[in-house]
C-alpha atoms as a PDB file:
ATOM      1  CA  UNK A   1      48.592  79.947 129.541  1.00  0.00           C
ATOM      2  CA  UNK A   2      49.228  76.195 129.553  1.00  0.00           C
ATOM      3  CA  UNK A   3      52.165  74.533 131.332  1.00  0.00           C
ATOM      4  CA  UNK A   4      53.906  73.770 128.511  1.00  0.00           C
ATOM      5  CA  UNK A   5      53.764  77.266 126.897  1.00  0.00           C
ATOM      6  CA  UNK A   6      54.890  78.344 130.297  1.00  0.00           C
ATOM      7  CA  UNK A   7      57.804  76.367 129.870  1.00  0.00           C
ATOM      8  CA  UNK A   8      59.608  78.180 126.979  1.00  0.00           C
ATOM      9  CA  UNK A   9      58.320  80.657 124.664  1.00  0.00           C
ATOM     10  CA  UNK A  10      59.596  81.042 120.559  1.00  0.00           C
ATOM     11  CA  UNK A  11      61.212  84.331 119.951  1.00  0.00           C
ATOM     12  CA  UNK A  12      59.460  86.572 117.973  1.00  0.00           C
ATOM     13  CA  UNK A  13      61.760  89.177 116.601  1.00  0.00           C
ATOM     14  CA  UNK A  14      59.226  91.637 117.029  1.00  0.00           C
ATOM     15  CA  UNK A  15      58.655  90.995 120.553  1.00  0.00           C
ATOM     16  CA  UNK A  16      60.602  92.957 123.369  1.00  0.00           C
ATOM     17  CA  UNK A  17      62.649  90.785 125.852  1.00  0.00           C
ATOM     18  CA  UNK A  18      60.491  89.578 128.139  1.00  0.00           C
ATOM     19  CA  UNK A  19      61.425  91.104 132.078  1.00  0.00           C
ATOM     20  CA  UNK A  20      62.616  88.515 134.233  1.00  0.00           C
ATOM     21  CA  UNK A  21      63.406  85.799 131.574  1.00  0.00           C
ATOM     22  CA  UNK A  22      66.894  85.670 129.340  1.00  0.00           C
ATOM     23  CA  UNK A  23      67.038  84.424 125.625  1.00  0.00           C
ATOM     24  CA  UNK A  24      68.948  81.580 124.534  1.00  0.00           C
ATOM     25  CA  UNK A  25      70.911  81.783 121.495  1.00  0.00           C
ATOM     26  CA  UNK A  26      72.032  78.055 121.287  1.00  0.00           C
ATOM     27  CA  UNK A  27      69.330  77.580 118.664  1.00  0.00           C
ATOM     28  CA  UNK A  28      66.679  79.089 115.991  1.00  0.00           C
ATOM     29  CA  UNK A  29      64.369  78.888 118.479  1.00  0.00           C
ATOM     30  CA  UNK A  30      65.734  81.260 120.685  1.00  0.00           C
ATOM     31  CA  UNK A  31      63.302  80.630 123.805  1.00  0.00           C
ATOM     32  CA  UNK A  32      62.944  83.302 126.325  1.00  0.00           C
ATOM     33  CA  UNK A  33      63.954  81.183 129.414  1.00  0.00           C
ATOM     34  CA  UNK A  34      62.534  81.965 133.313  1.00  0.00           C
ATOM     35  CA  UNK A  35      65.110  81.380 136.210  1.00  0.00           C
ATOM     36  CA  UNK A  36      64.808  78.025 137.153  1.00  0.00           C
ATOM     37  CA  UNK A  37      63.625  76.562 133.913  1.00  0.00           C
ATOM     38  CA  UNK A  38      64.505  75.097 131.123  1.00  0.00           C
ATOM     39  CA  UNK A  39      64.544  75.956 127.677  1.00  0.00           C
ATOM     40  CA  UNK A  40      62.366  73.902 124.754  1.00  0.00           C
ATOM     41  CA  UNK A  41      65.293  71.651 124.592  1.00  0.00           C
ATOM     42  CA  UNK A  42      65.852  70.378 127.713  1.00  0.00           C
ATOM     43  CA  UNK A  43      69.676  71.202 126.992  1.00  0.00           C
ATOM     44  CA  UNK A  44      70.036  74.762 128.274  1.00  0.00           C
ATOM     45  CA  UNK A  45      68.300  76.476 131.118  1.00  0.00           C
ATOM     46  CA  UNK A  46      68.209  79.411 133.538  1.00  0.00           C
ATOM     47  CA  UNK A  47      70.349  79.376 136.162  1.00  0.00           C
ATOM     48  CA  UNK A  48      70.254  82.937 138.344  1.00  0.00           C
ATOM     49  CA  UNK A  49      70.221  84.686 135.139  1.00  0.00           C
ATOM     50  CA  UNK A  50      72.950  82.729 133.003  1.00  0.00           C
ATOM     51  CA  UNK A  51      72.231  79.706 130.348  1.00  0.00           C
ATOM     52  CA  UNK A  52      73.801  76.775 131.838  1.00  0.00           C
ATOM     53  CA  UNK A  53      73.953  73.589 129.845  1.00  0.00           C
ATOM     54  CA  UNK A  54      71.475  71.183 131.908  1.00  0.00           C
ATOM     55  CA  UNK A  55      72.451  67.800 130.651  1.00  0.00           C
ATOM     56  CA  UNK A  56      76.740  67.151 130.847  1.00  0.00           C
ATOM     57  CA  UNK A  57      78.630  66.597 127.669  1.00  0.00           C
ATOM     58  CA  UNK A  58      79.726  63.264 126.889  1.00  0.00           C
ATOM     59  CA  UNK A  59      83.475  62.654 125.196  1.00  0.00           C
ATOM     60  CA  UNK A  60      83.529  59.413 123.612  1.00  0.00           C
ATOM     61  CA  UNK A  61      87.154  57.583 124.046  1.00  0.00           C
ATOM     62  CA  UNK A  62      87.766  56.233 120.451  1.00  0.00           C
ATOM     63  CA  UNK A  63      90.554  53.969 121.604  1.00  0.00           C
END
């Protein structure tokens, strides 16, 4: 399997959850996401088991 594919896998819905990897839901793409990686988007990733938002949220001040 390449890197990349490594990376994040598409969820098939006729493909059992994959042991030691959790899905994200933040998307239709609904990767299948290894501790310690990230998911296709770069946004959300595996951290000890929970999807934590990688990159922080910016609030612009509209003054």
């Amino acid at each position: 399997m390449s890197e990349l594919a490594e990376r994040f896998e598409a969820h098939d819905p006729g493909e059992k959850q994959v042991a030691e990897k959790i899905r994200c839901d933040a998307c239709p793409v609904m990767c299948y996401i290894a501790d310690g990686r990230t998911g296709a988007c770069d946004r959300y990733g595996n951290v000890g088991g929970r999807i934590v938002r990688m990159d922080p949220l910016t609030i612009l001040d509209h003054a």
